[in-house]
C-alpha atoms as a PDB file:
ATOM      1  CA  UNK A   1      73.050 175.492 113.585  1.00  0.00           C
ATOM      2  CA  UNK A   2      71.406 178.819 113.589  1.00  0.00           C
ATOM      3  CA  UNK A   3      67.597 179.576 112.804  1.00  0.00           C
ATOM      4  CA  UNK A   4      68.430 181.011 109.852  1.00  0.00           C
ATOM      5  CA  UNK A   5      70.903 178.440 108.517  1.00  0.00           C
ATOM      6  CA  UNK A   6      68.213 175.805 109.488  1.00  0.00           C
ATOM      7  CA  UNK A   7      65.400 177.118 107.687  1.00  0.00           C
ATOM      8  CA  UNK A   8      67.561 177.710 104.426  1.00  0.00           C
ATOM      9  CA  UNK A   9      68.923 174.140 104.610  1.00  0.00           C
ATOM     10  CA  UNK A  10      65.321 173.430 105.220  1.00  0.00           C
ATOM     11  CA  UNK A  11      64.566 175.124 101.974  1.00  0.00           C
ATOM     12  CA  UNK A  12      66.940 174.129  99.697  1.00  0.00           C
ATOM     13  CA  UNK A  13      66.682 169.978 100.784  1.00  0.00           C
ATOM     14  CA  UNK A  14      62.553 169.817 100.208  1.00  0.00           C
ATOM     15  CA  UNK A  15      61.978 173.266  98.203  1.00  0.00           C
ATOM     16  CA  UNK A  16      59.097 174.432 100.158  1.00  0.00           C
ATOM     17  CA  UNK A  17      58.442 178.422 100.608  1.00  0.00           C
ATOM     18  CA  UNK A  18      61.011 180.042 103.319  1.00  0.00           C
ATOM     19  CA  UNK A  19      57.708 180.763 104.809  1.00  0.00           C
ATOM     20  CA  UNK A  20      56.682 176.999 104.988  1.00  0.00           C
ATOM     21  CA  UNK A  21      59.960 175.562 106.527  1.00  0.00           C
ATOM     22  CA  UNK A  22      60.468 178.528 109.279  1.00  0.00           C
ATOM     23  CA  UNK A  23      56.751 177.745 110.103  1.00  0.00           C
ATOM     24  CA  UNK A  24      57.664 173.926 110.357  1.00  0.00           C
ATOM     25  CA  UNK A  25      61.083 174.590 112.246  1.00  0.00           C
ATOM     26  CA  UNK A  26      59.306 176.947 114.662  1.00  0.00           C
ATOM     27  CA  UNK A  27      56.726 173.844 115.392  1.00  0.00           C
ATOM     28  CA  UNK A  28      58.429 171.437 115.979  1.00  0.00           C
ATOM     29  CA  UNK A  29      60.599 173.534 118.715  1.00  0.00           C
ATOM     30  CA  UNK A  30      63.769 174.261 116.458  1.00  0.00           C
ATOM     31  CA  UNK A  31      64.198 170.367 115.661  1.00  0.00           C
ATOM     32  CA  UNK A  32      65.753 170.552 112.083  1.00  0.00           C
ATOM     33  CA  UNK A  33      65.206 166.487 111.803  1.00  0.00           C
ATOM     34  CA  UNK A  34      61.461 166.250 112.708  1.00  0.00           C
ATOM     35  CA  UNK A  35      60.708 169.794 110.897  1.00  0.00           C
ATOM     36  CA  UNK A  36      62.747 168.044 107.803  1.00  0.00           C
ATOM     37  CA  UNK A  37      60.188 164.656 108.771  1.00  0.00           C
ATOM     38  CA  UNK A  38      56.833 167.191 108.411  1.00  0.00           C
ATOM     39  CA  UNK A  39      58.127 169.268 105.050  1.00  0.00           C
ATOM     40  CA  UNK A  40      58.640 165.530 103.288  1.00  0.00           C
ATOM     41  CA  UNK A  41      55.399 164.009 104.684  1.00  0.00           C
ATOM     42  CA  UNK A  42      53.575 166.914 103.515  1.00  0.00           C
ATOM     43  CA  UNK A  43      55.085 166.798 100.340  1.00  0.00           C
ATOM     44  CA  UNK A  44      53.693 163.403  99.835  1.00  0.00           C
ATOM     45  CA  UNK A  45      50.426 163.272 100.968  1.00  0.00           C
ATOM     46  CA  UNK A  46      47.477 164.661  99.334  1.00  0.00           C
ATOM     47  CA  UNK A  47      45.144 164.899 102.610  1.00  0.00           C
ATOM     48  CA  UNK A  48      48.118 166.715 104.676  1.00  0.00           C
ATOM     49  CA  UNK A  49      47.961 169.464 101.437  1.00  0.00           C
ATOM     50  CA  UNK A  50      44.111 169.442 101.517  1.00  0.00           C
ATOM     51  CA  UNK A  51      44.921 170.640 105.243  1.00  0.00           C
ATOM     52  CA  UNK A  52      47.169 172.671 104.364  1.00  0.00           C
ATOM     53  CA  UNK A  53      45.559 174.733 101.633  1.00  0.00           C
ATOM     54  CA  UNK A  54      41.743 174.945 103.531  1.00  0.00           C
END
């Protein structure tokens, strides 16, 4: 699978930004699973978000 086709799948599975899920694919070194791990946890939890938006 291709960057692209990663981050879109990405997208469309946990409907963060495209901004948000090529940010967490390009963290976690192009691992789709652990990128898809982040985007769900983050989803979730409301101190991950307070991270996230400071």
């Amino acid at each position: 699978m291709n960057k692209k086709d990663a981050v879109l799948k990405l997208r469309e599975e946990t409907g963060w930004g495209m901004l948000d899920c090529k940010n967490a694919y390009e963290q976690f070194d192009e691992d789709y699973d652990k990128a898809l791990a982040y985007l769900t946890i983050k989803e979730r939890s409301p101190w991950v978000m307070y991270d996230y938006v400071r």
